[in-house]
Protein backbone atom coordinates (compact mmCIF):
# COMPACT_ATOMS: atom_id res chain seq x y z
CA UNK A 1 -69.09 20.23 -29.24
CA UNK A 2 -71.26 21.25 -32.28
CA UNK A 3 -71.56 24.80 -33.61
CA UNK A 4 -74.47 25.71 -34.10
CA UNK A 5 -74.18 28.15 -36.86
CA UNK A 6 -70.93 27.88 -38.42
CA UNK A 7 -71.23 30.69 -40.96
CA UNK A 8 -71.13 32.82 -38.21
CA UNK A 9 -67.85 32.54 -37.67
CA UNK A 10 -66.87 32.82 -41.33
CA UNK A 11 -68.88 36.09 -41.62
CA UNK A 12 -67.13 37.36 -38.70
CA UNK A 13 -63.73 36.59 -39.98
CA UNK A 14 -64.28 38.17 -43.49
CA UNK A 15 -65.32 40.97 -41.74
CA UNK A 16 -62.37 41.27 -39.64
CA UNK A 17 -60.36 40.97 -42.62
CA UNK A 18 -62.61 43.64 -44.11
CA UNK A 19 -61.95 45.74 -41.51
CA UNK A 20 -58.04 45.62 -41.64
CA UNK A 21 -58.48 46.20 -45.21
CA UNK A 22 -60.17 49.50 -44.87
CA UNK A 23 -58.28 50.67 -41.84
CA UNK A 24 -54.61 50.39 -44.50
CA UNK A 25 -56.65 52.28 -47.42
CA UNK A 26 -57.07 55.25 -44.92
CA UNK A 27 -54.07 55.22 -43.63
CA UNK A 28 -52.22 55.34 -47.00
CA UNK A 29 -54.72 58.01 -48.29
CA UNK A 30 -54.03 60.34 -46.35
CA UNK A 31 -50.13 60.00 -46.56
CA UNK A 32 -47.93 61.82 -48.39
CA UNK A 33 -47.34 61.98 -52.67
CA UNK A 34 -44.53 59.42 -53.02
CA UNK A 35 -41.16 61.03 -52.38
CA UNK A 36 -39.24 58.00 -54.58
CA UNK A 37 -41.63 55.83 -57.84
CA UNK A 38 -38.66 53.13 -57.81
CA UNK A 39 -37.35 52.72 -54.13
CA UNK A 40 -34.08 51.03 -53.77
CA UNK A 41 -33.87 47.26 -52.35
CA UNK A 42 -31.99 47.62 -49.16
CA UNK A 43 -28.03 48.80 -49.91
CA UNK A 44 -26.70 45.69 -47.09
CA UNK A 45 -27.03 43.42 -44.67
CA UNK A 46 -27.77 44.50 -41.20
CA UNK A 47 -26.37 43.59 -37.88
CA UNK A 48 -29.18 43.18 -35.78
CA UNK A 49 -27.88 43.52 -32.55
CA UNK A 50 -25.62 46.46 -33.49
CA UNK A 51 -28.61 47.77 -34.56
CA UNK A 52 -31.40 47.53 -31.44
CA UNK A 53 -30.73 50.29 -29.19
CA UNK A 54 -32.59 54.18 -29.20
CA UNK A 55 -32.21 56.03 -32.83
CA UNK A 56 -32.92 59.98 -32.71
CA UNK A 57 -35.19 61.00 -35.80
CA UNK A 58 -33.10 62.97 -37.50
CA UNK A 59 -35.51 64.07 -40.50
CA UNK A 60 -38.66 62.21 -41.66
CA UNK A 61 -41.01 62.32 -44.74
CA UNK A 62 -44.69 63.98 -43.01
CA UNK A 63 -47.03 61.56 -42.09
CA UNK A 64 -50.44 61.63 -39.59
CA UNK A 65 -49.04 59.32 -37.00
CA UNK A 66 -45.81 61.65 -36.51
CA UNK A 67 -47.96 64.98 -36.94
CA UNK A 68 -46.94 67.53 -34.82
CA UNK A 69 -43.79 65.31 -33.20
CA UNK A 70 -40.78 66.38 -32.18
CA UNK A 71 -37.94 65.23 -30.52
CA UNK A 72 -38.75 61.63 -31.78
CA UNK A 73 -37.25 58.52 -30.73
CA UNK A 74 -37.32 54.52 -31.78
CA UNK A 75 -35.70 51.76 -29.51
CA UNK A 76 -35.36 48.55 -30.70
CA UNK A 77 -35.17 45.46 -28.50
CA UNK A 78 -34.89 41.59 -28.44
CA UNK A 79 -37.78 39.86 -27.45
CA UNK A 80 -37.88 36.20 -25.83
CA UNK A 81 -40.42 35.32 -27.98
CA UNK A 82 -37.53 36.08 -31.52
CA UNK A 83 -39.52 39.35 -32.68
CA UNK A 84 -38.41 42.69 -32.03
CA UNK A 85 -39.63 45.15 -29.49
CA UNK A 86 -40.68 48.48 -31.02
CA UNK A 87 -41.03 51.72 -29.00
CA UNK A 88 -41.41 55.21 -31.05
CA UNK A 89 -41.79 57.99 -28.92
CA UNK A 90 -42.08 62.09 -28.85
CA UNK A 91 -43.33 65.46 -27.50
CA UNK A 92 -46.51 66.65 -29.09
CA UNK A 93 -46.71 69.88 -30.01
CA UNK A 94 -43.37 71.27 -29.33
CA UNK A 95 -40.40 70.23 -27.22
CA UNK A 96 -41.97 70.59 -24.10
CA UNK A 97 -45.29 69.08 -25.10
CA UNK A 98 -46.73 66.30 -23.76
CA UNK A 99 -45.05 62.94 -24.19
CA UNK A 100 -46.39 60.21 -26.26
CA UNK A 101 -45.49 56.48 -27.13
CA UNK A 102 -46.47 53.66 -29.00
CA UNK A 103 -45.17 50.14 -28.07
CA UNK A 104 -45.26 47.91 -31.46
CA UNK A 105 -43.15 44.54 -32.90
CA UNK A 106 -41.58 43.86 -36.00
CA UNK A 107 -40.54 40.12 -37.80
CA UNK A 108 -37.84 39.80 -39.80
CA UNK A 109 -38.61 39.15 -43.44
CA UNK A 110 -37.26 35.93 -44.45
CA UNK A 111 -34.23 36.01 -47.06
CA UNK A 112 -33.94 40.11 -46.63
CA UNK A 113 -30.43 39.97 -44.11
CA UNK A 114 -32.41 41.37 -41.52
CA UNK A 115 -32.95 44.83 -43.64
CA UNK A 116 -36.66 43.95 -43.73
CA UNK A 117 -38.94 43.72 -41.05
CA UNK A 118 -43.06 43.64 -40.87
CA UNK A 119 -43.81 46.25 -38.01
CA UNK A 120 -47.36 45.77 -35.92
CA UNK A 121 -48.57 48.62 -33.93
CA UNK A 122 -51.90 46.78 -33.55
CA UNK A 123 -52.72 43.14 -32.80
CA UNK A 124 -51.83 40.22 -34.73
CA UNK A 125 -51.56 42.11 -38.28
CA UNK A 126 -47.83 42.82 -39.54
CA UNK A 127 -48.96 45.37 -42.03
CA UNK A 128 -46.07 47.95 -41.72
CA UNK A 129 -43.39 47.47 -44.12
CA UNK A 130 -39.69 49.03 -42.63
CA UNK A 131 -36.53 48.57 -45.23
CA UNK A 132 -33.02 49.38 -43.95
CA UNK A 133 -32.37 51.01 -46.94
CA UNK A 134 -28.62 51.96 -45.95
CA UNK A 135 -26.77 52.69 -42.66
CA UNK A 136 -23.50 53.40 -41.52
CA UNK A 137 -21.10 50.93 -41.32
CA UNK A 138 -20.02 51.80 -37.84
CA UNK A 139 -24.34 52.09 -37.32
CA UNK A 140 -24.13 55.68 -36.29
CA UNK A 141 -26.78 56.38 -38.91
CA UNK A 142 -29.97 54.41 -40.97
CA UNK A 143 -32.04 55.52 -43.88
CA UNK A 144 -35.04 53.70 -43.42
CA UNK A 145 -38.51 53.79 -46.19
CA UNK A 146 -40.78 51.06 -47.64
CA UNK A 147 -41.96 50.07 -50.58
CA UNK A 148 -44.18 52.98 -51.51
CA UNK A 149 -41.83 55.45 -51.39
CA UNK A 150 -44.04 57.59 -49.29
CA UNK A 151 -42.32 57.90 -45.89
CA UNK A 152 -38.73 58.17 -45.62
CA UNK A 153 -36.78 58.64 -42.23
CA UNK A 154 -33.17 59.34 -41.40
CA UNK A 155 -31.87 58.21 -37.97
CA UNK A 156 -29.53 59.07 -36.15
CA UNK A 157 -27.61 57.56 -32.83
CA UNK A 158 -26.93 61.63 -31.34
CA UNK A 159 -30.00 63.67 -31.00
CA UNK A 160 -28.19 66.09 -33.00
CA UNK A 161 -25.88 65.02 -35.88
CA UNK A 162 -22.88 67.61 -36.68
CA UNK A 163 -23.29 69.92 -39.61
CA UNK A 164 -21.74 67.92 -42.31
CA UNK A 165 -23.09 64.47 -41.67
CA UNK A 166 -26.56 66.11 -41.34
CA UNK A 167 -25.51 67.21 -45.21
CA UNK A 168 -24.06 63.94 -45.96
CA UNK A 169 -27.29 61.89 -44.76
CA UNK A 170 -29.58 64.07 -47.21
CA UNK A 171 -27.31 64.13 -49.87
CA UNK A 172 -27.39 59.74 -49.60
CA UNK A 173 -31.09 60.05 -48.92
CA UNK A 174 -31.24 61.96 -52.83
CA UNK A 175 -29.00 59.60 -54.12
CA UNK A 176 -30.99 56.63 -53.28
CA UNK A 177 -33.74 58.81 -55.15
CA UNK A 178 -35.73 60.46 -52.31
CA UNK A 179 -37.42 63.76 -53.11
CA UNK A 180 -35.38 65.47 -50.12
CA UNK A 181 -37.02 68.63 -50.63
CA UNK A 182 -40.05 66.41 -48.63
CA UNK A 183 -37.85 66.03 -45.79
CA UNK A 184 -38.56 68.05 -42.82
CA UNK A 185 -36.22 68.12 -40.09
CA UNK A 186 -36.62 67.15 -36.40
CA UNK A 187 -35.77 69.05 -33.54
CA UNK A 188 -34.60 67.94 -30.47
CA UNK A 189 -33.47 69.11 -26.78
């Protein structure tokens, strides 16, 4: 078969690309100053399968897709296909607001130790950057940011942390150079 006007396709394709383009510029101008200029390279290696499972958010940098969350979630899954499932989840509005999720995937990054993955929440683009910056050895706990420097989140495996590891976690956070007066906390049942 012949096509009849190639160009077409070409056109189309530069202005899907286009499209993505313009779709990251708004989504990183309206996000948050940058809460760390010189963001760490991920601290170690991670364990993948000790890590899948459900994280509690235990604090978070503000961003539009989290804005108004609470009691926020993130379960991480094998796929049969070698990605990673991603499922983020929370109550709009308050903790008895309406729930919300958003299914996504994530690729390892090649040569990171599994501490970097490339996250996509929409179609074949992995746009989203997600560094491992440091986590518990025992993986009770993960820092997690990206290159920027303009979202930051602290998980957690208990929906509440005790006192002094909530301390602890922000005190690592500001040594790994986060502006922790940015964080704001999550709250949970």
């Amino acid at each position: 078969m012949t096509l009849k006007r190639p160009w077409l396709y070409g056109a189309a394709a530069v202005l899907a690309i286009g499209a993505v383009g313009l779709l990251a510029a708004c989504a990183t101008q309206g996000a948050n100053k940058s809460g760390n200029a010189k963001v760490p390279e991920p601290a170690k290696p991670v364990d993948l399968d000790r890590y899948l499972g459900q994280w509690y958010e235990f604090a978070r940098y503000e961003n539009r897709f989290e804005r108004n969350c609470e009691a926020v979630t993130a379960n991480y899954a094998r796929r049969d296909d070698g990605l990673v499932s991603v499922v983020n989840a929370c109550r709009v509005g308050g903790l008895t607001g309406p729930y919300k999720a958003s299914e996504g995937r994530a690729k390892i990054v090649a040569g990171s130790e599994n501490a970097k993955l490339k996250v996509s929440f929409f179609g074949p683009f992995y746009v989203g950057d997600y560094w491992v910056l440091d986590h518990a050895d025992d993986y009770s706990w993960s820092i997690v940011g990206e290159p920027s420097g303009r979202y930051l989140w602290i998980l957690t495996r208990e929906a509440r942390p005790a006192a002094a590891e909530r301390t602890a976690l922000i005190e690592r956070a500001r040594k790994l150079g986060y502006d922790v007066t940015m964080l704001r906390e999550t709250r949970h049942d």
